[in-house]
Protein backbone atom coordinates (compact mmCIF):
# COMPACT_ATOMS: atom_id res chain seq x y z
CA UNK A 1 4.93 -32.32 -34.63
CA UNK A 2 3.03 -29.10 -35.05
CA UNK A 3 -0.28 -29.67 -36.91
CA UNK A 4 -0.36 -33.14 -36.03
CA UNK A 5 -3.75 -34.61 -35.43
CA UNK A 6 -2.15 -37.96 -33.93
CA UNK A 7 -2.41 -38.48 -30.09
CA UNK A 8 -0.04 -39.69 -27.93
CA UNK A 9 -0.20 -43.70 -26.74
CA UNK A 10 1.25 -42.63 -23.61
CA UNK A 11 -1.09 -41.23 -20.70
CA UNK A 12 -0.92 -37.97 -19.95
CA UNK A 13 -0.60 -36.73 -16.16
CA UNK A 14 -4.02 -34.53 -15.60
CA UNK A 15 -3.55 -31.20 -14.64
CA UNK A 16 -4.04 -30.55 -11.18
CA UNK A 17 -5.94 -27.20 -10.22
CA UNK A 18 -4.34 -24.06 -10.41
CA UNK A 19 -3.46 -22.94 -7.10
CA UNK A 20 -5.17 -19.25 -5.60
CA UNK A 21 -2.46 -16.60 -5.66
CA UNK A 22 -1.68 -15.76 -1.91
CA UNK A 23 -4.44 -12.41 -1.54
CA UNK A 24 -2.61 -8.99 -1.77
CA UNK A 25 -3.23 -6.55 0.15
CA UNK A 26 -2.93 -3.46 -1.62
CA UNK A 27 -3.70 -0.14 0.73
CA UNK A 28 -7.09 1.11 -0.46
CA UNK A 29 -9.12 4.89 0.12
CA UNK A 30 -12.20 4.71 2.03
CA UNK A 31 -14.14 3.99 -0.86
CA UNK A 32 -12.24 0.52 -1.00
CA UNK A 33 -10.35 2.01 -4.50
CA UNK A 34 -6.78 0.68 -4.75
CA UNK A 35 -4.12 3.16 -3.99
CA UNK A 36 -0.57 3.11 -5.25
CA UNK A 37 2.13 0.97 -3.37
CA UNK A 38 3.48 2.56 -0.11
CA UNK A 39 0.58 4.35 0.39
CA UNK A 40 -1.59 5.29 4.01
CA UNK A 41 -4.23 2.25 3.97
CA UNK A 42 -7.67 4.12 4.74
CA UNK A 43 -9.97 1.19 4.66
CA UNK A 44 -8.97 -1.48 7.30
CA UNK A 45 -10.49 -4.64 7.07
CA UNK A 46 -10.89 -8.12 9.23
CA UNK A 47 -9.39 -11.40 7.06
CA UNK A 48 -12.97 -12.29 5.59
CA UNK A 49 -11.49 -15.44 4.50
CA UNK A 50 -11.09 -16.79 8.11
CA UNK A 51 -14.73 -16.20 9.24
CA UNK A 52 -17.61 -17.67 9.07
CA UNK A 53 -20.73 -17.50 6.79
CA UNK A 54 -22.44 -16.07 9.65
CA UNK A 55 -20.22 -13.79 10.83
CA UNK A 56 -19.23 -12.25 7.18
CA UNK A 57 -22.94 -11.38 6.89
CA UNK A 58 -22.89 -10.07 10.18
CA UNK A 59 -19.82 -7.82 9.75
CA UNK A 60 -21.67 -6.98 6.46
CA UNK A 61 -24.39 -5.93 7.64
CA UNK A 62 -22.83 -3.33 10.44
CA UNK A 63 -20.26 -2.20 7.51
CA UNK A 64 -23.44 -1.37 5.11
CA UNK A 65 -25.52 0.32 8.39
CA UNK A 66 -21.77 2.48 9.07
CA UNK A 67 -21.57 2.97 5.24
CA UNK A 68 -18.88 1.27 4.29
CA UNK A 69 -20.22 -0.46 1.69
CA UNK A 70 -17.03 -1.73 0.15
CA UNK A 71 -16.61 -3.33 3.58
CA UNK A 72 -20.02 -5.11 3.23
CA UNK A 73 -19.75 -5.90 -0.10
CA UNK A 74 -16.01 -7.86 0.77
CA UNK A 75 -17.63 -9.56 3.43
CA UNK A 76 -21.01 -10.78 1.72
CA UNK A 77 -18.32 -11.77 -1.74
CA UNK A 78 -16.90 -14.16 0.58
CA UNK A 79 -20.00 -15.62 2.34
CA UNK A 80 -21.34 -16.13 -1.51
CA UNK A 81 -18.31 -17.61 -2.48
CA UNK A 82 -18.51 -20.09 0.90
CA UNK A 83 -22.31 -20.79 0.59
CA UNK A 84 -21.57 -21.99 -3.00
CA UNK A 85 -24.02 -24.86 -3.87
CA UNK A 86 -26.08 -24.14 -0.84
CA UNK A 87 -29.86 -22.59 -1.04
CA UNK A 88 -27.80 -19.01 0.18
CA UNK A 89 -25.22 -19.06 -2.96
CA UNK A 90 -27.60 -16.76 -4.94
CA UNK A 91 -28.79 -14.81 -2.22
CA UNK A 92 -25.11 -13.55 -1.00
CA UNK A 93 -24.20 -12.97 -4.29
CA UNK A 94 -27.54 -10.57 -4.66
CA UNK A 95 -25.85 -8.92 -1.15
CA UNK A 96 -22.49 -8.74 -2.58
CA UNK A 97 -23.83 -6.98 -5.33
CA UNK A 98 -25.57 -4.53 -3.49
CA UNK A 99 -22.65 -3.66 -1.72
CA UNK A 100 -21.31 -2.90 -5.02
CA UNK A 101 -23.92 -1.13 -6.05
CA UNK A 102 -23.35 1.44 -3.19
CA UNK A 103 -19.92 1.46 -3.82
CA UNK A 104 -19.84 2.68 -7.06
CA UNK A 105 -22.70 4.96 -5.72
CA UNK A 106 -19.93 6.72 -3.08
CA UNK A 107 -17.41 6.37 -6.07
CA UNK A 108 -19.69 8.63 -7.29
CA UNK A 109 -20.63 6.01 -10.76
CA UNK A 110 -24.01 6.46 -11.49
CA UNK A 111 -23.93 3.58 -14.58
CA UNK A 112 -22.27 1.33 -11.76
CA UNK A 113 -24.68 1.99 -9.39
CA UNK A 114 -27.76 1.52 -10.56
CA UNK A 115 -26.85 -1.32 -12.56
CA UNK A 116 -25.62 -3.50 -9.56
CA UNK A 117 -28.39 -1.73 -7.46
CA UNK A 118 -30.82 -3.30 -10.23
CA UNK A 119 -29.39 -6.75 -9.88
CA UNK A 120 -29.49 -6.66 -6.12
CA UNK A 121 -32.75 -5.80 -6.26
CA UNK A 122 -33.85 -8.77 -8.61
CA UNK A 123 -31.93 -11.42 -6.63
CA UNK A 124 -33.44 -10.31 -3.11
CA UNK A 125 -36.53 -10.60 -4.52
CA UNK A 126 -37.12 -13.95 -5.00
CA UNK A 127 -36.95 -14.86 -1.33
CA UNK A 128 -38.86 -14.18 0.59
CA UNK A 129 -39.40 -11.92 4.17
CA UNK A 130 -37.83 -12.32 6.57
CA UNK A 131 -34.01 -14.30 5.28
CA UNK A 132 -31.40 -14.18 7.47
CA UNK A 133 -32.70 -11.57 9.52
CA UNK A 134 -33.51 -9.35 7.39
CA UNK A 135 -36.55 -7.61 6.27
CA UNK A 136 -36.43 -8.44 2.26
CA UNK A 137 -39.49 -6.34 1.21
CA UNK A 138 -38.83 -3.34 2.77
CA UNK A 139 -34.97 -3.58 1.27
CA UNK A 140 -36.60 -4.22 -2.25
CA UNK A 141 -38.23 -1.07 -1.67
CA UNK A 142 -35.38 0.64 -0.69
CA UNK A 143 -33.39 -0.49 -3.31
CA UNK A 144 -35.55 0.56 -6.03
CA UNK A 145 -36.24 4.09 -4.79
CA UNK A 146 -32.60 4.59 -4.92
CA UNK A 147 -32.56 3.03 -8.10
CA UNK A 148 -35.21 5.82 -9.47
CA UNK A 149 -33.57 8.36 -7.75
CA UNK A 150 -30.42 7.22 -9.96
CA UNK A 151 -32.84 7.14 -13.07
CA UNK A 152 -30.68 7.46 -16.34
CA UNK A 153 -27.89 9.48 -15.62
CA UNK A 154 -24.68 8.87 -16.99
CA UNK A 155 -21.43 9.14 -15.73
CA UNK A 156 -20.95 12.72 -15.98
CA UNK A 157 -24.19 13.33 -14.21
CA UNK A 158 -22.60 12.07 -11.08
CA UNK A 159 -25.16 10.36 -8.53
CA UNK A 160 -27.92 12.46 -7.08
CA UNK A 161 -28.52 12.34 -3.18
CA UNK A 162 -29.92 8.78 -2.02
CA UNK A 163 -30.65 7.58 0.90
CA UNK A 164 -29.29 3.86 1.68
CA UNK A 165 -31.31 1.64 3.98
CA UNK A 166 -30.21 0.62 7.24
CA UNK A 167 -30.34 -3.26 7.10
């Protein structure tokens, strides 16, 4: 009865978890921005979900040097999400978001930008140089010049040049 504070005697079955939606694929711009159904795909990507933690940060790493940073930031999402409870959990998800961070810089989201670019920077930072082949310092760096360059501009101001590292 509604309101009813009594519980049933009876056990209850427990829940089992929900299962993941099958992954649409939804044709995107080059910019990774979701385009309306039927539309030319412009961003082709591999099936992140069937590789490897080494090889998403691999493929990540040539998508970010090619700029394609919605590319790189797919494939280090899903090496984050695979490395979850390892030592690497936080430091994919610091690569994930500086693929984001880029992103929204070619989206041309200057709030976006520097405000993944900022967390990026903060989880790289605690490890320390080299991790996983790359040079952590000098992408700190990198990060926060670009970050500067951004300075406080909001989204009207549009992004000013920057000039991405090559990982």
């Amino acid at each position: 009865m509604p309101g009813d504070d009594r519980r049933s005697e009876e056990p209850q079955p427990e829940a089992s978890p929900p299962s993941s939606p099958a992954k649409v694929e939804r044709p995107r711009d080059r910019f990774g921005r979701p385009l309306a159904a039927g539309s030319t795909n412009r961003l082709d990507l591999p099936d992140f979900d069937a590789l490897s933690i080494e090889d998403n940060h691999r493929l990540a790493i040539e998508f970010f040097n090619d700029a394609i940073y919605f590319g790189a930031h797919e494939a280090w999402e899903t090496a984050w999400r695979a490395a979850h409870g390892t030592p690497d959990e936080a430091f994919f998800k610091a690569l994930a978001q500086l693929g984001a961070g880029y992103t929204h810089y070619q989206r041309n989201n200057p709030h976006g930008a520097r405000a993944l670019l900022t967390r990026a920077a903060a989880g790289l930072a605690t490890y320390a140089s080299p991790h996983r082949g790359l040079d952590i310092g000098r992408l700190v760096a990198a990060i926060e010049a670009d970050i500067a360059r951004i300075g406080a501009r909001g989204r009207d101001d549009g992004v000013p040049p920057l000039e991405p590292p090559q990982i």
